[in-house]
Structures are given as C-alpha cells and as structure tokens.
Protein backbone atom coordinates (compact mmCIF):
# COMPACT_ATOMS: atom_id res chain seq x y z
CA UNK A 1 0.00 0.00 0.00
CA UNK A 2 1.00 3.68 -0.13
CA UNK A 3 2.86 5.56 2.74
CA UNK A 4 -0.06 7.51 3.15
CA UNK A 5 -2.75 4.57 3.83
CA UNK A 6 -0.31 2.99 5.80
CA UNK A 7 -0.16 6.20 8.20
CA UNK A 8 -2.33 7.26 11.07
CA UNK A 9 -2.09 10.24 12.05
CA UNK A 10 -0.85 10.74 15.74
CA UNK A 11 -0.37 14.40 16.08
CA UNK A 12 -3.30 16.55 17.30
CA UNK A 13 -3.23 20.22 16.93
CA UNK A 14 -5.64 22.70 18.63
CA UNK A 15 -5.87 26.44 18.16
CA UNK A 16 -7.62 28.43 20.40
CA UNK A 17 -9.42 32.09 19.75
CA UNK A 18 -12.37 33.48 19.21
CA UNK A 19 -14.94 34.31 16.44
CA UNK A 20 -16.08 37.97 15.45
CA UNK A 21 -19.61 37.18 14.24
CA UNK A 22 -19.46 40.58 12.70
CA UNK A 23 -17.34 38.98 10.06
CA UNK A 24 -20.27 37.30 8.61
CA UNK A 25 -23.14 38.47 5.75
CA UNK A 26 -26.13 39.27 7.31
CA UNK A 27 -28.01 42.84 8.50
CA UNK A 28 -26.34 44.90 10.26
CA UNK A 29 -29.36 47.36 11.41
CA UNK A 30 -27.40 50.09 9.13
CA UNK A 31 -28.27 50.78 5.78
CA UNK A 32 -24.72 52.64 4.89
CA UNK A 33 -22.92 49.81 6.90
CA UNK A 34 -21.41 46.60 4.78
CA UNK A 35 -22.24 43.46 6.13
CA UNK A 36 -19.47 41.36 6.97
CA UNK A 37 -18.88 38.54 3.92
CA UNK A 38 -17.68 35.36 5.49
CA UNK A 39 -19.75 32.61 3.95
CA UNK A 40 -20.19 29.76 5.86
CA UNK A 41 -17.71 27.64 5.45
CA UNK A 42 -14.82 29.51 5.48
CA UNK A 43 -13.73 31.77 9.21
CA UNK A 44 -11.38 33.96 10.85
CA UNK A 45 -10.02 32.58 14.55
CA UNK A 46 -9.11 35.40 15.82
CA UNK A 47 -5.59 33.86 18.11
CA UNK A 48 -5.15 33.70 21.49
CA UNK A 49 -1.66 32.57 22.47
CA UNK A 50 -2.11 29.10 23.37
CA UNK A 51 -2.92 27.03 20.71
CA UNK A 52 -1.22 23.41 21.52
CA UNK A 53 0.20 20.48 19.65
CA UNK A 54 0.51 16.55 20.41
CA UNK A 55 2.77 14.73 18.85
CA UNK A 56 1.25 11.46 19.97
CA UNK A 57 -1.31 10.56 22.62
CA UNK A 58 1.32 9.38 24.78
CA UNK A 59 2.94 13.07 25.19
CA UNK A 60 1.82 16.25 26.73
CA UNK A 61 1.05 19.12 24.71
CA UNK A 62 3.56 21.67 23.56
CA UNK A 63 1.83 25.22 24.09
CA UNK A 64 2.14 28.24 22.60
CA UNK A 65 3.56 27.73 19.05
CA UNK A 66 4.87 30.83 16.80
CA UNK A 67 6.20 28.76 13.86
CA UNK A 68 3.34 30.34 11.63
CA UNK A 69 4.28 34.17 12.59
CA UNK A 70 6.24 34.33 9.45
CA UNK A 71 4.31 31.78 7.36
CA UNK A 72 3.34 32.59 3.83
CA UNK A 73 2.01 30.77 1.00
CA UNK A 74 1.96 31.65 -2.53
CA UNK A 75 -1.42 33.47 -3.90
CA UNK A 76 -1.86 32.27 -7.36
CA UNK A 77 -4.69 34.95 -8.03
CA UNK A 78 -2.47 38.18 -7.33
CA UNK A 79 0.89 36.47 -8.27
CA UNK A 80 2.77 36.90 -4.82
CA UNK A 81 3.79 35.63 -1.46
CA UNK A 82 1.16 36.55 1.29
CA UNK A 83 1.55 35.20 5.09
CA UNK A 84 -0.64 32.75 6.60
CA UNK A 85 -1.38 34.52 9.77
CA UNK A 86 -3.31 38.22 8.73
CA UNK A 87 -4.19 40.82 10.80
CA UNK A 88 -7.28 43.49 11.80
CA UNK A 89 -6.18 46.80 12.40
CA UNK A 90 -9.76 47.74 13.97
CA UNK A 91 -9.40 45.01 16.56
CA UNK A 92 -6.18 45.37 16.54
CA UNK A 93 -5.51 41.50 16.71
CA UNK A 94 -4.11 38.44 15.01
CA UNK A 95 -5.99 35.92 12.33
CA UNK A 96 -5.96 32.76 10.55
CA UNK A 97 -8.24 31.95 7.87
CA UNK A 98 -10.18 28.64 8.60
CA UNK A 99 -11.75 26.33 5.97
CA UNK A 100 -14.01 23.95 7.40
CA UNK A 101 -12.94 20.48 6.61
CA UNK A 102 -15.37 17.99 5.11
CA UNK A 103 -18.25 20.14 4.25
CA UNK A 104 -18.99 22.83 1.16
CA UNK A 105 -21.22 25.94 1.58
CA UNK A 106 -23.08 27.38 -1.12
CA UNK A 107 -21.16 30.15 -2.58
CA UNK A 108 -21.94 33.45 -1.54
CA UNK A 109 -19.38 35.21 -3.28
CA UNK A 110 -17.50 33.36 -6.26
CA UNK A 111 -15.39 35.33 -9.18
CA UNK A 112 -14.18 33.50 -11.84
CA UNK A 113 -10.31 32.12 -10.97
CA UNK A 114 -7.53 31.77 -13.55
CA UNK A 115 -4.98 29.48 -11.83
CA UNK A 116 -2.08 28.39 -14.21
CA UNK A 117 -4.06 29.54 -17.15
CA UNK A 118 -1.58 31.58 -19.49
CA UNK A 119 -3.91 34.11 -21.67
CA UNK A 120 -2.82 36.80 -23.98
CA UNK A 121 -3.23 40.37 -23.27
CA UNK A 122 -6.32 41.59 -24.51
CA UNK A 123 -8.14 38.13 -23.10
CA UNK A 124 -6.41 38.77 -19.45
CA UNK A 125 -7.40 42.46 -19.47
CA UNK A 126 -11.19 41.14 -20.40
CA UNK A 127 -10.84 38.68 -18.10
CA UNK A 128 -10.09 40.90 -14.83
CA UNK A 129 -12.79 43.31 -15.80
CA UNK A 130 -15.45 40.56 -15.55
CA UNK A 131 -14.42 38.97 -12.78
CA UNK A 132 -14.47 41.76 -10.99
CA UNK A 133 -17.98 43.16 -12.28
CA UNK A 134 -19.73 39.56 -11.96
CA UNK A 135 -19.20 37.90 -8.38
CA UNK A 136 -21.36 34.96 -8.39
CA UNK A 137 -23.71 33.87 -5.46
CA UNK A 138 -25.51 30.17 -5.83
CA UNK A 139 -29.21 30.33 -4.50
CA UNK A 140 -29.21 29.60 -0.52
CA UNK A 141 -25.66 31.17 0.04
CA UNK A 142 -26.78 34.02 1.62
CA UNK A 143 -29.10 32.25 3.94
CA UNK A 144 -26.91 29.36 4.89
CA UNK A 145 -23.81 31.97 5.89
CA UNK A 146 -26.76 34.21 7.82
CA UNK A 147 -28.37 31.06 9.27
CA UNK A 148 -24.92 29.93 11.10
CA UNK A 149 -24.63 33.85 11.79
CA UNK A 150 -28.05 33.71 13.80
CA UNK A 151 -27.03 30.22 15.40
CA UNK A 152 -23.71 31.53 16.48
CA UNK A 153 -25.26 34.98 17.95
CA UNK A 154 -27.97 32.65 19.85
CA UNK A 155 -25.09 30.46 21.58
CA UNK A 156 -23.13 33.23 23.37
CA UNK A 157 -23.98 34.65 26.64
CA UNK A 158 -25.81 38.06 26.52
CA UNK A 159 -25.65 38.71 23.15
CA UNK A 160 -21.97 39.04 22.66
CA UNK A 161 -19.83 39.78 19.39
CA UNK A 162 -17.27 37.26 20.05
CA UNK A 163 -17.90 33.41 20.69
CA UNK A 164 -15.26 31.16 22.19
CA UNK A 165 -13.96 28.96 19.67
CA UNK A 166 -10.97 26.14 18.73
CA UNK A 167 -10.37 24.45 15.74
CA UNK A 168 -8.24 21.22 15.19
CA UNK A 169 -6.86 18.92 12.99
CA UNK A 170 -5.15 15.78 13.74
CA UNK A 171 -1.89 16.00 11.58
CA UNK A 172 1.51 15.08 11.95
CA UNK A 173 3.69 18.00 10.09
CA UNK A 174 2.55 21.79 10.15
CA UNK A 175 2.88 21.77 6.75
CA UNK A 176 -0.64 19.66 5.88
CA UNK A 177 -2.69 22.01 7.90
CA UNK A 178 -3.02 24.40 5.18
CA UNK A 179 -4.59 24.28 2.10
CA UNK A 180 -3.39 25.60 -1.73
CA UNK A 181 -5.19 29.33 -0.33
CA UNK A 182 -3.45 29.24 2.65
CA UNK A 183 -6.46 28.07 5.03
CA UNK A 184 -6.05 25.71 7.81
CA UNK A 185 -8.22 23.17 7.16
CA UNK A 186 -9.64 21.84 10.28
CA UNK A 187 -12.76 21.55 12.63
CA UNK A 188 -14.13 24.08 14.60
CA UNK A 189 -15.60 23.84 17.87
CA UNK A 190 -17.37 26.58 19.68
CA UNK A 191 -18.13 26.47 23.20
CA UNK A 192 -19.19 28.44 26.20
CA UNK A 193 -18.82 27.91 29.81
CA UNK A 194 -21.80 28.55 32.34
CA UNK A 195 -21.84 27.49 36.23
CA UNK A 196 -18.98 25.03 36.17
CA UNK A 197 -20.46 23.24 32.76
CA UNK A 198 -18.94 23.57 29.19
CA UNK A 199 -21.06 22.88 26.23
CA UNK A 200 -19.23 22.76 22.63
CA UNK A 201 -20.46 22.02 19.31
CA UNK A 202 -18.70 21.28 16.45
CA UNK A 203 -19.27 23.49 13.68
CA UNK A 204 -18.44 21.32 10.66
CA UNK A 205 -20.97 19.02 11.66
CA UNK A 206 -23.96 21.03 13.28
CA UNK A 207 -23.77 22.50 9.45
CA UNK A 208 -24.30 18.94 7.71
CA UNK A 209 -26.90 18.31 10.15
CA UNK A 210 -28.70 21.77 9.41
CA UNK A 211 -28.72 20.99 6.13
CA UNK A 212 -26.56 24.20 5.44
CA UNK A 213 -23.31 22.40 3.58
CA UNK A 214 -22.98 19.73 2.01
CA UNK A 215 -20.78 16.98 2.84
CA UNK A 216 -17.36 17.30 0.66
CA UNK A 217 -14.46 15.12 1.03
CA UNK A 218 -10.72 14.78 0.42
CA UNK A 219 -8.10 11.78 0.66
CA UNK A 220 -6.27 13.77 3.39
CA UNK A 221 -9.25 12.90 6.09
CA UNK A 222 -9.16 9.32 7.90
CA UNK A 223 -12.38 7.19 7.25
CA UNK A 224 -13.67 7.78 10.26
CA UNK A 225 -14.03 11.52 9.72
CA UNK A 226 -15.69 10.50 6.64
CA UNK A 227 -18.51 8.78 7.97
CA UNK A 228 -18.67 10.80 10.89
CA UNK A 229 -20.02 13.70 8.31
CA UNK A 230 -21.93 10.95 6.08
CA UNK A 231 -23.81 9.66 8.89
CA UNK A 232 -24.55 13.70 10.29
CA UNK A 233 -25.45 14.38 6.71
CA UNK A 234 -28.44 11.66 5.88
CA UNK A 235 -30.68 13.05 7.95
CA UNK A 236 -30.87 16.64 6.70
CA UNK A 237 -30.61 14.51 2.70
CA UNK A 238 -33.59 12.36 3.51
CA UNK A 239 -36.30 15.03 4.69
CA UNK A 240 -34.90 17.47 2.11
CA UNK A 241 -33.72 20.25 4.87
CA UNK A 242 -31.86 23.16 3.73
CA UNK A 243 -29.79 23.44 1.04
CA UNK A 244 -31.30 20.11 -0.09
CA UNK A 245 -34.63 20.83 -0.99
CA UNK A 246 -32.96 22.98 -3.69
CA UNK A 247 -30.44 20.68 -5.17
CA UNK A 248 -30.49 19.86 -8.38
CA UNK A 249 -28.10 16.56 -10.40
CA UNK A 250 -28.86 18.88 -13.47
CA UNK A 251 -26.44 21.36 -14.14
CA UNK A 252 -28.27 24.71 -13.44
CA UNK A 253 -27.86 27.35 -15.86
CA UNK A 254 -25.61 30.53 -14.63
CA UNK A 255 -27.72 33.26 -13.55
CA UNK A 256 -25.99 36.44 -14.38
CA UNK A 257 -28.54 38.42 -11.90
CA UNK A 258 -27.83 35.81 -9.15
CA UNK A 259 -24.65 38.40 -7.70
CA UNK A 260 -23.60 39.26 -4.18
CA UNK A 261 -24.48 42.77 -2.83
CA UNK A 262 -22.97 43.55 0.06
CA UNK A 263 -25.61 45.99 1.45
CA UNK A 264 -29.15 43.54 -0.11
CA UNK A 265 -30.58 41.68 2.91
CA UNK A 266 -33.46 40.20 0.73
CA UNK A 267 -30.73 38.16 -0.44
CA UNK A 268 -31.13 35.70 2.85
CA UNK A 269 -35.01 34.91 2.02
CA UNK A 270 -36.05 35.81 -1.55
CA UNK A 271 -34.06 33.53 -3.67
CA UNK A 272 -35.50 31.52 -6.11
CA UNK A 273 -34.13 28.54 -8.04
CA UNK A 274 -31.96 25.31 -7.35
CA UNK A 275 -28.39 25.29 -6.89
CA UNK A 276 -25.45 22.47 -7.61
CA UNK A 277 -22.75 21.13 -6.10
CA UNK A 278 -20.38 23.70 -5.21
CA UNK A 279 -17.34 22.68 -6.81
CA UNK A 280 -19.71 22.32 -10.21
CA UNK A 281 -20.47 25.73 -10.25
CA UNK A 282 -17.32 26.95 -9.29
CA UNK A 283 -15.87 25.78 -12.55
CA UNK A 284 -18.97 26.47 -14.23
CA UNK A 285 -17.92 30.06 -13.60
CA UNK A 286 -14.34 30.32 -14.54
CA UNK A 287 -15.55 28.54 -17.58
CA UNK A 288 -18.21 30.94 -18.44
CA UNK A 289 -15.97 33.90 -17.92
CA UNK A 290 -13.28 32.36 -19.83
CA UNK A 291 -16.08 31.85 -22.66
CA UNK A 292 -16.66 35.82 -22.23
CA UNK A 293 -13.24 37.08 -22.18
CA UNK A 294 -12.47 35.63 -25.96
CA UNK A 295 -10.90 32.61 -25.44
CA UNK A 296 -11.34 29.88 -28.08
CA UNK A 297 -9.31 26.97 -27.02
CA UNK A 298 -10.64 23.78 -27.35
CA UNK A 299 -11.10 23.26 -23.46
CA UNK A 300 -13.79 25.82 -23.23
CA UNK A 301 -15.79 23.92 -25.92
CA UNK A 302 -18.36 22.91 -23.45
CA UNK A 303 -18.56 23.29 -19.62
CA UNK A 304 -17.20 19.50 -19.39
CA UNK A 305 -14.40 20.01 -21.61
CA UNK A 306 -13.53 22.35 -19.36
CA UNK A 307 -14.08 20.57 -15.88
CA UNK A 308 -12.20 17.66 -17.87
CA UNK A 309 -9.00 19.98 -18.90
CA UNK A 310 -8.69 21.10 -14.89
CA UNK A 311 -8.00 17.44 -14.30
CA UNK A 312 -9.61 17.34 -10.76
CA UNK A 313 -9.57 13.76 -9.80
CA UNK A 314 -11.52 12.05 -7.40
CA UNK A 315 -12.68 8.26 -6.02
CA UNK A 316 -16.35 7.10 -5.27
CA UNK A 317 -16.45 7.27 -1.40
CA UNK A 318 -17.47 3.72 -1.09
CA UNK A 319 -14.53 2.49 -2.88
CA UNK A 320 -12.48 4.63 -1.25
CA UNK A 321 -13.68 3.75 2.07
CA UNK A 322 -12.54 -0.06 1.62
CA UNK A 323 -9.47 0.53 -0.51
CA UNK A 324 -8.03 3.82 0.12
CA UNK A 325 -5.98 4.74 -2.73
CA UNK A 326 -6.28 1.67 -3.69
CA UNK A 327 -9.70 2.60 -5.17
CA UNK A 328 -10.06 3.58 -8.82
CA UNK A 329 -9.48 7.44 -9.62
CA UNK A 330 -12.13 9.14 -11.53
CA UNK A 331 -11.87 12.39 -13.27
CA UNK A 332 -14.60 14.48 -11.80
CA UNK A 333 -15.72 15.57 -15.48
CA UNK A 334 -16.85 11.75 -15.86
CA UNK A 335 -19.90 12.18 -13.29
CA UNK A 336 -21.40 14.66 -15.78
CA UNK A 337 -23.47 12.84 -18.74
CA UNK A 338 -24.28 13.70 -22.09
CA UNK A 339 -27.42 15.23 -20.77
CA UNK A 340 -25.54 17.37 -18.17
CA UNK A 341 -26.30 15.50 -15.16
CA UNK A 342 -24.07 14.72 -12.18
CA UNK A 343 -24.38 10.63 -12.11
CA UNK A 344 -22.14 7.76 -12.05
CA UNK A 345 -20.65 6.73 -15.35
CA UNK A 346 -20.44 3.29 -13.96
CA UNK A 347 -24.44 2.72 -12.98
CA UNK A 348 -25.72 6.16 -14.35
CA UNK A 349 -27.27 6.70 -10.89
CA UNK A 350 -27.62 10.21 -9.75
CA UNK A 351 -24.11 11.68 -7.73
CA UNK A 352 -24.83 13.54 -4.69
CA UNK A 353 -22.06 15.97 -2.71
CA UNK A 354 -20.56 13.40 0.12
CA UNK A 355 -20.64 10.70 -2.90
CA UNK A 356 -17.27 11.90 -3.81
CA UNK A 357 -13.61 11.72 -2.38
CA UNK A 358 -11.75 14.84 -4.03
CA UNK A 359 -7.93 14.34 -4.37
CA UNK A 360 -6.13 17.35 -2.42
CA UNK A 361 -3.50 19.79 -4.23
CA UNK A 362 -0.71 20.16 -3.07
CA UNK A 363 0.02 22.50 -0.55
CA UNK A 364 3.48 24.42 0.25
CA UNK A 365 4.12 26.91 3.55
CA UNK A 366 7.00 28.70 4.09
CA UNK A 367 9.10 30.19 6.74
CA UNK A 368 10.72 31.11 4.50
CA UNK A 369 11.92 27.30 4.10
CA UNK A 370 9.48 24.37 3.84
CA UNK A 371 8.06 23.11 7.67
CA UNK A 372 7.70 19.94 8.62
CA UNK A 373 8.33 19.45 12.18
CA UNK A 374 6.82 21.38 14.94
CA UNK A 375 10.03 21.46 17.32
C-alpha cells in the first residue's frame, strides 16, 4: 500500500481564539454599513496565544507555538507571497483563515479564478474586468452563511460579538494544515462555559446536520471523519432540509442576476431557483468567464471540456472507504453525462455531494523554508 494509507495520524493540533460574528453576511441594522462577507464555510479565529500540539497521545502538549508568525504561502490569483497569519487593524488582533474540513457551503461570493491559465493580453485584461464586475452567489448562500450567523449569535452569553472557539486537525507536520489558499483546514468547535459546565459544538458538523453544507471530502481525512459527516449528513438529505430541498443533479444554468451585494438583505429569504454542487459551479464560472473574455481553445468547448482539462480527480467514497488509494481514480468531469447531469458513469445513478472523495492539491508553507516538524 501507499505511505499515506499505511499512516495514522498521531499528532493533534488545537488552536484556540475566538470568532467575530461581525465577520459574517447578514443585517447589520445600518443601511450605509457593509455586512461582513464570510460565507459559511470559510472563518477567521481570531488567536489567542495558546494554541497546543501533540505529537502522539502518549505526550503532553507543547503550548504556545509561533512557527506560523512568518508563514506565507503563494497566492496564485495576485501572483505573490502573502503570510498565513493576517491581521485586523480595527481590533487590533491576530488571524488565521479557517476552511471547514469535510463540508462545502453554497457560494456566496464566487469570481471566476484563472490558476495556471496563461492568456494573452487583450483576453487577461477582459478577463479581470469581468471577474471583478460579476461575483457569483448560488441560491441559498446568503441564507446558509446568515443562518450559522443567527445560530452563532444565539449560543453566546448576553448577546456578545465574540464566541469562544478552537479548531483542530489531527496531523503530523505543520505543513498539511493548510490548504493551496493558505487556510487551515480543520474543525471548529465553539463552546461556552456557564456554572462550572462547558457545552461545545462542532461546527463542521452542526452545518451537515442543518442541512446548510454539504458533505465534501478529500483523501487527506481518515475514514472515520468520513462517515462521521456521512452519517450527520443523511438526515438533513432524507427530509430534504436546507440546502437540499434545492439541489439539483442537473447542471443549473448561470444566472448572471444571481450576484452578491454587500448591502441587499433580501438576499437571505427571496431567492428563487436550485443550486449544484459547489465545486460544479465553481468551474462552471471560470468557464463561463473564460467563454466571455475571448478565449477559443478547445477546453472551453463545453462546460465539461472544461471541468475535464482542470483534471480534478476524485474516487467514489465507497470504494475509497474499503481501498483507500487503492480505489479507482475518476476524473470528476466523468460524473457529468451527455445530458448534463451529475451521475455515475459506472451505474448512471444520480451523484450527490458526500458521494465523492476529491484528491487534495498540493500544498506548500513557508518560513521562508518548507516546515515539517513542529520542534
């Protein structure tokens, strides 16, 4: 088997903070103020200075780790080095950004992304003027990023702007926390304390459950995590809660008056259509754009030729489950069928989100060398 099936993690990582829920869309009882835009499943920890790692379960924790302090990853979108840890002038305080691992929000803000893509001059020029006029919102991404907004506000004490939060990850070198963006991909947990007691939830989950993200997952995450999220997920699937009584296997056509406006509250309850799996209509808009800003190539033929030229490979979960890499590796342009629906080439059964394990990019954090050891 590979190295990577034959490893279990051992090293748990916790970093502790806490969540400004101002950061999120939803009203903010001014009609000249922006709403925050944090979607929901992507957040700012906001550090305290004793996030923790454990190297195995047989050693104590080593506290208060600086090794990201001069962390940066490589921003493919602006061309340049940015570090991993930002920071807020107004609160005057330390970030990371936080992706949620094993779920997908509908998008609330998406503009088209270029990656490696070389185009001439005239196409790049068109290309950043769209993307910066059309920023791309799928039905229900205003409402799940306001719902978790309302949920959050409900679960601190006295109506507070901050909630208590951690995330972890269990990984054994600093350099697989982050993603290709620079996000830590983890869990979060939110908690609050009250006469001696400590409730927590776990974000990633209570989402799934909600029916506010659907379940997404990668060959980084250990089966258990997996079905951990599969298992929260069927529930919310079978009734049709959420974000699920508006999916559609159909590939839904781009709605070029489906945008995000920063100040438009009737954005959270007066949307109408169906949506698709996220990563779908990601591509479905860098595609579209791409269509828009002149460029011919044979990849932009149709929206598949396109999913199939970014070469995003991924297994069946099932298969992947039982064999691990091991399983067979599917481009994710095969689930779509001549008709443009997501469904299995093998069976032609309809593909839901959470059917799929996504392969991970590669990932590479410097300081300024490589990192892979935490002492």
């Amino acid at each position: 088997m590979k190295e990577h099936d034959l490893k279990k993690y051992s090293g748990l990582l916790k970093i502790y903070g806490e969540i400004d829920l101002n950061d999120f869309f939803g009203p903010t009882g001014d009609s000249n103020k922006k709403s925050g835009n944090a979607d929901a499943d992507t957040i700012r920890l906001y550090l305290n200075p004793n996030s923790e790692f454990q190297k195995n379960p047989n050693e104590s924790f080593q506290s208060n780790l600086s090794l990201f302090d001069n962390a940066f990853f490589y921003d493919e979108l602006e061309g340049k080095r940015k570090k991993v840890l930002s920071y807020n002038t107004d609160l005057n305080r330390k970030y990371i950004r936080l992706r949620l691992q094993g779920i997908d929000a509908p998008e609330l803000h998406y503009s088209a992304n270029l990656g490696e893509l070389f185009l001439y001059d005239d196409q790049s020029k068109k290309f950043t003027a769209l993307r910066e006029i059309f920023s791309f919102r799928q039905v229900y991404g205003a409402k799940t990023t306001y719902d978790l907004r309302q949920y959050l506000q409900s679960f601190t004490n006295q109506n507070q702007q901050f909630i208590k939060a951690y995330a972890f990850s269990f990984i054994d070198s600093p350099n697989d926390l982050f993603d290709r963006y620079g996000r830590a991909i983890v869990d979060v947990v939110i908690y609050r304390e009250n006469n001696n007691t400590r409730e927590e939830v776990n974000l990633n989950q209570w989402l799934v459950e909600q029916g506010l993200a659907f379940p997404d997952f990668y060959d980084s995450m250990s089966n258990e995590e997996i079905i951990i999220l599969k298992q929260k997920s069927k529930d919310a699937i079978e009734n049709k809660r959420g974000i699920w009584s508006r999916y559609e296997n159909e590939i839904v056509k781009l709605d070029y008056e489906q945008l995000y406006e920063e100040l438009n509250e009737t954005q959270i309850n007066n949307e109408l259509g169906n949506l698709n799996y996220p990563k779908i209509f990601r591509k479905q808009v860098d595609y579209t754009i791409l269509k828009r800003s002149g460029v011919k190539k044979p990849f932009v033929k149709t929206l598949k030729a396109y999913i199939k030229y970014r070469n995003s490979e991924c297994y069946l979960v099932n298969e992947f489950l039982d064999k691990r890499h091991y399983a067979k590796k599917y481009l994710l342009a095969d689930f779509i069928d001549e008709n443009g629906s997501f469904t299995n080439p093998e069976n032609k059964k309809n593909v839901l989100p959470g059917d799929l394990v996504n392969i991970e990019s590669e990932s590479i954090i410097e300081t300024p060398n490589i990192i892979n050891t935490w002492y």
